[in-house]
N, C-alpha and C. Protein backbone atom coordinates (compact mmCIF):
# COMPACT_ATOMS: atom_id res chain seq x y z
N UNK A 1 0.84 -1.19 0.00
CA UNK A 1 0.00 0.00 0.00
C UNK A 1 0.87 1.25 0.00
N UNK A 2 1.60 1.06 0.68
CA UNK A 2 2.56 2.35 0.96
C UNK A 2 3.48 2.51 -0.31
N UNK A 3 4.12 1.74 -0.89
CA UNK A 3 5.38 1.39 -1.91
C UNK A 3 4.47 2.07 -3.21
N UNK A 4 3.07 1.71 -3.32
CA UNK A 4 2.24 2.13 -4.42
C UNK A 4 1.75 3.52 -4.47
N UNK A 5 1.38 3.64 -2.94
CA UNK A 5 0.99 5.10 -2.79
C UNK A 5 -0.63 5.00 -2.86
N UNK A 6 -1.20 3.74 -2.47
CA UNK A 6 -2.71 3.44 -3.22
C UNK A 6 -3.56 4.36 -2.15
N UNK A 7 -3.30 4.67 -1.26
CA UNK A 7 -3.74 5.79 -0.16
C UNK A 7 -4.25 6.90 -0.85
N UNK A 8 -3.26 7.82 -1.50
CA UNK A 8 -3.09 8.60 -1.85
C UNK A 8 -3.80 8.97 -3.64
N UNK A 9 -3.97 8.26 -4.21
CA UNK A 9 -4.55 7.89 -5.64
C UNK A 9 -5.47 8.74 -5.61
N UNK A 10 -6.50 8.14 -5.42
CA UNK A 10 -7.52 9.11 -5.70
C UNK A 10 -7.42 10.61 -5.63
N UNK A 11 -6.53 10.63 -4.68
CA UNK A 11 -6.73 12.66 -4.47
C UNK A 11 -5.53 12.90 -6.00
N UNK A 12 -4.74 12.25 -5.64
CA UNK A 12 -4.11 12.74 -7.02
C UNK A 12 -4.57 12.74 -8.15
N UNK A 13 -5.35 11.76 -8.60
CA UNK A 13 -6.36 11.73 -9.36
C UNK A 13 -7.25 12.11 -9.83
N UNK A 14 -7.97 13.51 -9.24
CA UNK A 14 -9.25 13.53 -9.05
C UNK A 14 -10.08 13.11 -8.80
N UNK A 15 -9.90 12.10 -7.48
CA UNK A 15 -10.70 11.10 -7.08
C UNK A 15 -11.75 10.36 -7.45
N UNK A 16 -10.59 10.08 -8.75
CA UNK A 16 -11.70 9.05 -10.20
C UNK A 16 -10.73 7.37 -9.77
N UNK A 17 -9.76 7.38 -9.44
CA UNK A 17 -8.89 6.22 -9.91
C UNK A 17 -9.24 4.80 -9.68
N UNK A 18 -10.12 4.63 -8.22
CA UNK A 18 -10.46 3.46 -8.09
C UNK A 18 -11.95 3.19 -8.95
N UNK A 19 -13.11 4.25 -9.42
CA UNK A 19 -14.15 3.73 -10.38
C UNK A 19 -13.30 3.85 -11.28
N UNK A 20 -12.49 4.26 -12.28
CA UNK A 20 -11.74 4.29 -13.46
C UNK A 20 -11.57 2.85 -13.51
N UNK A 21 -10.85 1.90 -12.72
CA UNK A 21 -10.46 0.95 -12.69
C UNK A 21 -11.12 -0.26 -12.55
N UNK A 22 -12.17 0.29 -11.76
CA UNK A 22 -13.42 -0.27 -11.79
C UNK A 22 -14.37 -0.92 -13.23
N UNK A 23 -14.34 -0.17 -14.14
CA UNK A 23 -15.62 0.43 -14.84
C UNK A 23 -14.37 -0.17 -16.17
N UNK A 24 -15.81 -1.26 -16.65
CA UNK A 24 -15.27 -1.85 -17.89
C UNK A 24 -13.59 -3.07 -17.68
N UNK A 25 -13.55 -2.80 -16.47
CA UNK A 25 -11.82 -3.96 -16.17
C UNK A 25 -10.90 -3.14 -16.27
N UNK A 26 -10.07 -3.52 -15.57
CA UNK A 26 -8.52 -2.70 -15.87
C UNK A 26 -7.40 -3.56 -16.81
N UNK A 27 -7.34 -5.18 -16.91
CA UNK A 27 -6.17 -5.70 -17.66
C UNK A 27 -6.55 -5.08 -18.85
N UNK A 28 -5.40 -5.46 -19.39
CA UNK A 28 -4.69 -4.56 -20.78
C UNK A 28 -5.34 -3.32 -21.20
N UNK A 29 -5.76 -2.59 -20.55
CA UNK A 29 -6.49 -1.00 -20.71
C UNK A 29 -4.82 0.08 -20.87
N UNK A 30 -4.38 0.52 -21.80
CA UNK A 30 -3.57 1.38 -21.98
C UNK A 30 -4.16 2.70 -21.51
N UNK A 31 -5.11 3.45 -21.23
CA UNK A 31 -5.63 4.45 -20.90
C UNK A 31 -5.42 4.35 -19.57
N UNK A 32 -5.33 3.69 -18.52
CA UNK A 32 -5.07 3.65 -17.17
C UNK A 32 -3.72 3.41 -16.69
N UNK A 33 -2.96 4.60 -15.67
CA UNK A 33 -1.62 3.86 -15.63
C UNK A 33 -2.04 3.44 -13.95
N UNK A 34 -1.32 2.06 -13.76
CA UNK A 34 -1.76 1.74 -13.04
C UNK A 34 -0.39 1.11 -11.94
N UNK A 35 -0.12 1.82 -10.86
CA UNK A 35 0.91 1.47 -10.17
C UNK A 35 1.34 -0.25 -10.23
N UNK A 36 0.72 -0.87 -9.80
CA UNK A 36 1.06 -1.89 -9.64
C UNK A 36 1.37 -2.73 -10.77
N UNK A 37 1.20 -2.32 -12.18
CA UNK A 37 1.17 -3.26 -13.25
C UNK A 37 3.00 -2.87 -13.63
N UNK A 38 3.30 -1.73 -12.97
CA UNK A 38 4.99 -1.16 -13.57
C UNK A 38 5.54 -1.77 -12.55
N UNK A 39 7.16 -2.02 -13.46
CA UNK A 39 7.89 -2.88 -12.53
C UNK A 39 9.22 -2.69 -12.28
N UNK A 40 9.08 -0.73 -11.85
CA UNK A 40 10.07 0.24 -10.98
C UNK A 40 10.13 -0.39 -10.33
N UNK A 41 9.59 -0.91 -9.00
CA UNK A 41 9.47 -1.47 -7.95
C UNK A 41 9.92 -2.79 -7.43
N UNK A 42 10.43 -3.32 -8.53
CA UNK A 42 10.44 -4.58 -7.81
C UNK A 42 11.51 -4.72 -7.11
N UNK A 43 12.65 -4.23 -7.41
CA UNK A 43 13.90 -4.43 -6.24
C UNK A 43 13.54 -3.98 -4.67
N UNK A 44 12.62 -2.84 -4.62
CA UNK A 44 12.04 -2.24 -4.01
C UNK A 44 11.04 -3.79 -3.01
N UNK A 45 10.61 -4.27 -3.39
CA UNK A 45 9.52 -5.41 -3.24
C UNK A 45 10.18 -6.00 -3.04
N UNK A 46 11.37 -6.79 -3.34
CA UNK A 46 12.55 -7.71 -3.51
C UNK A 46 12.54 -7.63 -1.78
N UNK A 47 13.53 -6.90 -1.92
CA UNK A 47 14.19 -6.44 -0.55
C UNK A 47 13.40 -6.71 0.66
N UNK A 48 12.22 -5.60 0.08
CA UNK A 48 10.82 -5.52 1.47
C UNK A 48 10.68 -6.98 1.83
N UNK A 49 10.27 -8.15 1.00
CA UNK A 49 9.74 -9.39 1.02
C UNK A 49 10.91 -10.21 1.75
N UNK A 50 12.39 -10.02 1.64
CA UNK A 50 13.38 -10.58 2.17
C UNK A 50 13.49 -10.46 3.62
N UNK A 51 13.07 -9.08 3.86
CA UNK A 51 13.63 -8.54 5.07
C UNK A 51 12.23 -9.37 5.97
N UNK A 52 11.51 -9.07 5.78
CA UNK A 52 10.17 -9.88 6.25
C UNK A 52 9.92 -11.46 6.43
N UNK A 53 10.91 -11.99 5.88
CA UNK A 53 10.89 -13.82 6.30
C UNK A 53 9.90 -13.99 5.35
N UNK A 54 9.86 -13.94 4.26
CA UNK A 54 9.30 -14.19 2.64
C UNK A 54 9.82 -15.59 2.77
N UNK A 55 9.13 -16.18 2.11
CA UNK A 55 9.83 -17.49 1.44
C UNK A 55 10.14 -17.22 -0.34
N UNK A 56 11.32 -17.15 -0.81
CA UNK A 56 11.34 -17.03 -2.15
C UNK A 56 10.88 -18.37 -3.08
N UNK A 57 10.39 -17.66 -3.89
CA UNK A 57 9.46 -18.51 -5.20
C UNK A 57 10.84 -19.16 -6.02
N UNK A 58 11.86 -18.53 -6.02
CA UNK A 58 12.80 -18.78 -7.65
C UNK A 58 14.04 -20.14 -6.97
C-alpha cells in the first residue's frame, strides 16, 4: 500500500482512480496507468519481502 501510494490515488487523481479501474476492467487497458502493473518497484519489493521472512518462489 505504501510502496504504491494506493492511499493517496484518488486525491491525485481527481478522485476518479479506483471507479476508473473499476468500470469496464482494468487488464490490458492502456488508458489507465496503473501502479502496480509497472515494474520500478520490484527491487524495491525484492528487498521488502526478504527482510520480512518471505519465502522465495525462484
Amino acid at each position: 500500500i505504501q510502496t504504491f501510494n494506493l492511499r493517496r490515488l484518488p486525491a491525485e487523481r481527481g478522485g476518479r482512480f479506483y471507479q476508473d479501474t473499476a468500470a469496464y476492467g482494468h487488464f490490458g487497458r492502456s488508458d489507465l496507468i496503473l501502479p502496480w502493473e509497472e515494474t520500478d518497484k520490484a527491487e524495491i519489493l525484492k528487498e521488502a519481502a526478504g527482510k520480512s521472512g518471505a519465502i522465495s518462489m525462484a
